[in-house]
Protein backbone atom coordinates (compact mmCIF):
# COMPACT_ATOMS: atom_id res chain seq x y z
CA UNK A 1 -12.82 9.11 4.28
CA UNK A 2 -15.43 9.78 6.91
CA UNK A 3 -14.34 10.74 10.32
CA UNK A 4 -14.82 7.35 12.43
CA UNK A 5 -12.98 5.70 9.38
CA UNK A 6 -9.74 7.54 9.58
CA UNK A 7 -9.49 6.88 13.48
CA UNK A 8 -10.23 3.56 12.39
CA UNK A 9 -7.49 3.05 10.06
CA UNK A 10 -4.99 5.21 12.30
CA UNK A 11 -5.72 2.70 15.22
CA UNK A 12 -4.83 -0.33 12.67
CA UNK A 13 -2.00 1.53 11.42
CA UNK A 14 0.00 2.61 14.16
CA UNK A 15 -1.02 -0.91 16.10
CA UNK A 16 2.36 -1.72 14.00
CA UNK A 17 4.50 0.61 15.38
CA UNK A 18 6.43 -0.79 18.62
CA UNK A 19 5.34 2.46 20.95
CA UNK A 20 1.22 3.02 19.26
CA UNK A 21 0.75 6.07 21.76
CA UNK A 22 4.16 7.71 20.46
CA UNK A 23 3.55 7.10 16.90
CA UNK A 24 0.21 8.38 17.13
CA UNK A 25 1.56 11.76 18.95
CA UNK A 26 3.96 11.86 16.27
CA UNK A 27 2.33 11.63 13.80
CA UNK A 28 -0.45 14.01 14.38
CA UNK A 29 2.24 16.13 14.77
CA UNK A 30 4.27 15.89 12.02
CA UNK A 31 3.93 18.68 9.56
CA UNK A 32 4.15 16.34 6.72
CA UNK A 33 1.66 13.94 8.05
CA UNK A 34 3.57 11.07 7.71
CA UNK A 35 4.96 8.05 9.86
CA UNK A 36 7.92 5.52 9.71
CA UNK A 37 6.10 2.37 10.35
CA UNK A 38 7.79 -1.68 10.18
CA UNK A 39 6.47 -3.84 8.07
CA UNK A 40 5.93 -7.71 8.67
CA UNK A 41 4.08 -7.39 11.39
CA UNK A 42 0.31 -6.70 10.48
CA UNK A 43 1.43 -6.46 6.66
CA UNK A 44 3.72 -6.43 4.26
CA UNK A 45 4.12 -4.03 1.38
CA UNK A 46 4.62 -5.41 -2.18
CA UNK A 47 6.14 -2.44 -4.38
CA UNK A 48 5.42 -2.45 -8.15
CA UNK A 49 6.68 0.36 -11.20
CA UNK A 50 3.94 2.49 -11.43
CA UNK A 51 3.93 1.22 -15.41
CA UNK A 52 2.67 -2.14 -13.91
CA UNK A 53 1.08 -0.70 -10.47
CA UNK A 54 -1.55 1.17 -12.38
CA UNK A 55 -3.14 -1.64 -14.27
CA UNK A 56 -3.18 -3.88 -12.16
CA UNK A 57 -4.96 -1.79 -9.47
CA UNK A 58 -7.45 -1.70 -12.26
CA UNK A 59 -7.67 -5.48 -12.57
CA UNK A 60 -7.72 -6.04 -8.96
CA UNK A 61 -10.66 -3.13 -8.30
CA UNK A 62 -12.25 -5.64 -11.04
CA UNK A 63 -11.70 -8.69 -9.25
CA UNK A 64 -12.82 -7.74 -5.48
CA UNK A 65 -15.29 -5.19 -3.88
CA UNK A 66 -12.39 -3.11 -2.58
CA UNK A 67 -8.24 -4.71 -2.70
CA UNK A 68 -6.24 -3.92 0.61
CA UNK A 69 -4.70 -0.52 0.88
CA UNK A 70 -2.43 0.96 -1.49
CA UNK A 71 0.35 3.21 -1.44
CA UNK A 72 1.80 5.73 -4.53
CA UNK A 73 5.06 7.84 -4.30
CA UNK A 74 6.02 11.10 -5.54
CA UNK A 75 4.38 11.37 -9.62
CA UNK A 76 2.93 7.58 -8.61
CA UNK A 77 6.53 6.20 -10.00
CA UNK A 78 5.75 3.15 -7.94
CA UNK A 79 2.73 1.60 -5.66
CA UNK A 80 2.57 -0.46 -2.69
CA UNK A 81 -0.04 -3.02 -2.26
CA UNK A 82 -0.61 -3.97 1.00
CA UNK A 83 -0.54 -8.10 1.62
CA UNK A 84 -0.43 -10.65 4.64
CA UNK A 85 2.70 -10.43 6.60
CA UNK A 86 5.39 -12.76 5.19
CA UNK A 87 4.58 -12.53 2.10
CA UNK A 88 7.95 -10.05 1.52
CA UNK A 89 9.89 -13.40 2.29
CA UNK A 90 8.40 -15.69 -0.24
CA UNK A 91 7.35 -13.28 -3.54
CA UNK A 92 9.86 -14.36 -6.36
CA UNK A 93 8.88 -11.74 -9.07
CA UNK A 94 11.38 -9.77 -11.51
CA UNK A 95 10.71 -5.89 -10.77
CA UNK A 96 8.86 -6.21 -7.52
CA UNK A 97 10.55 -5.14 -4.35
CA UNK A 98 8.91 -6.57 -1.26
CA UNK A 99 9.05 -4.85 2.52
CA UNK A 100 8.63 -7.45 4.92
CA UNK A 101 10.22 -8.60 8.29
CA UNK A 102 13.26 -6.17 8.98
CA UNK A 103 11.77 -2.97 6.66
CA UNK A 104 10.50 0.01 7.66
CA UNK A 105 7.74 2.07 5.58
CA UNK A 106 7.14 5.38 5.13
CA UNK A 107 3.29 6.01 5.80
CA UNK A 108 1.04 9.06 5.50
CA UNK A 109 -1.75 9.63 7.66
CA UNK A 110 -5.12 8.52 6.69
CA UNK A 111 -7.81 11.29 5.21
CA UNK A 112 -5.06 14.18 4.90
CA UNK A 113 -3.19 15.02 2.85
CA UNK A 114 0.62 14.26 3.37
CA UNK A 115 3.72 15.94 2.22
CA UNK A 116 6.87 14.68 0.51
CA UNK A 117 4.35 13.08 -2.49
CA UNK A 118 3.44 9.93 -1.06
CA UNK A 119 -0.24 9.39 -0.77
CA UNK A 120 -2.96 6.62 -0.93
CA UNK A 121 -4.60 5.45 -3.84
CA UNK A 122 -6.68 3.11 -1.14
CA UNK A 123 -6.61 3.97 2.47
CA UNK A 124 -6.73 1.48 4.87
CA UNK A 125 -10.33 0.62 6.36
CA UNK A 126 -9.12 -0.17 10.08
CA UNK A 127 -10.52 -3.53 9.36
CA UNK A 128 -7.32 -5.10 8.70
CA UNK A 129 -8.34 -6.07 5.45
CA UNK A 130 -5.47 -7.03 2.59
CA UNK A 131 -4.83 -7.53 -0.70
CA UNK A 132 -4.66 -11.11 -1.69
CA UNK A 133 -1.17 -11.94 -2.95
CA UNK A 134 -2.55 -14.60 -5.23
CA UNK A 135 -5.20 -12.11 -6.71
CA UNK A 136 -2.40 -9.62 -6.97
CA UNK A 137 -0.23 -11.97 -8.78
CA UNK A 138 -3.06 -12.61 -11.39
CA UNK A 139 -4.00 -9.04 -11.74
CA UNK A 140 -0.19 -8.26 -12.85
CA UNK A 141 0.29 -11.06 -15.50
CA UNK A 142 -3.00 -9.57 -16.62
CA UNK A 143 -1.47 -6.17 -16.45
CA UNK A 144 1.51 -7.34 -17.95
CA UNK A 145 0.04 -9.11 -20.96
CA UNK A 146 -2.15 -6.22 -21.93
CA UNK A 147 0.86 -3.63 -21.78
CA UNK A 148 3.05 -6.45 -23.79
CA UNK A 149 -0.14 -6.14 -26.36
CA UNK A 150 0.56 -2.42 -26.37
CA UNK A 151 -3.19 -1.54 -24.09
CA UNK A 152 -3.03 1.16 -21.66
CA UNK A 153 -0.21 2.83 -23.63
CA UNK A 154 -0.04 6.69 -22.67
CA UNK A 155 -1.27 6.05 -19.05
């Protein structure tokens, strides 16, 4: 990520947090080079097993040009797609937890490496730009059809 395109998505990021200028301080600060940041208000965070995560990143990175940003945890045990805020409130889906309204997430800073394992997989833009819950929803019956076939066994 090039240099105007990290202060890009920092701006977008911490234009969540309810005090920008302190979560910005903080987190350039922070030796792990991450923030605590509430969702529902410029996103929500859909979080998927990484079993499922995985392939349907793949589908989706099919589908569009480039999906909305997405999170992995420690050993990439689970991902978190990015979507339009409220969409925590109304996702009925076995497996998937959503952060919405209410949550808070834990966020690293964009272009550096962060410690405690989570990382992106896709770092935000700045441009505000999500994944599409309805493309996100196709890409994991996709995903889960081809693991119930037995594909992408031993990712």
């Amino acid at each position: 990520m090039t240099g105007s395109g990290a202060k890009a998505a920092v701006e977008w990021l911490v234009s969540a947090a309810p005090d920008p200028g302190a979560c910005r301080w903080r987190w350039e600060r922070d030796p792990l080079g991450i923030a605590l940041l509430p969702a529902g208000r410029r996103w929500d965070v859909l979080i998927l097993p990484g079993r499922l995560g995985h392939p349907a990143l793949e589908v989706l990175n099919r589908l569009v040009h480039r999906p909305g940003p997405v999170l992995a945890d420690v050993k990439d045990a689970r991902l978190g797609f990015f979507v339009p805020p409220g969409t925590a409130d109304r996702w009925i889906g076995t497996g998937v937890r959503g952060a919405g309204e209410g949550t808070w997430i834990v966020v690293p800073y964009p272009g550096r490496p962060a410690g405690g394992g989570i990382h992106w997989l896709i770092a935000p833009d700045g441009s505000g730009a999500l994944t599409d819950p309805a493309l996100l929803e196709l890409a994991m019956h996709e995903a889960a059809a081809d693991l119930a076939r037995g594909e992408g066994e031993g990712e």
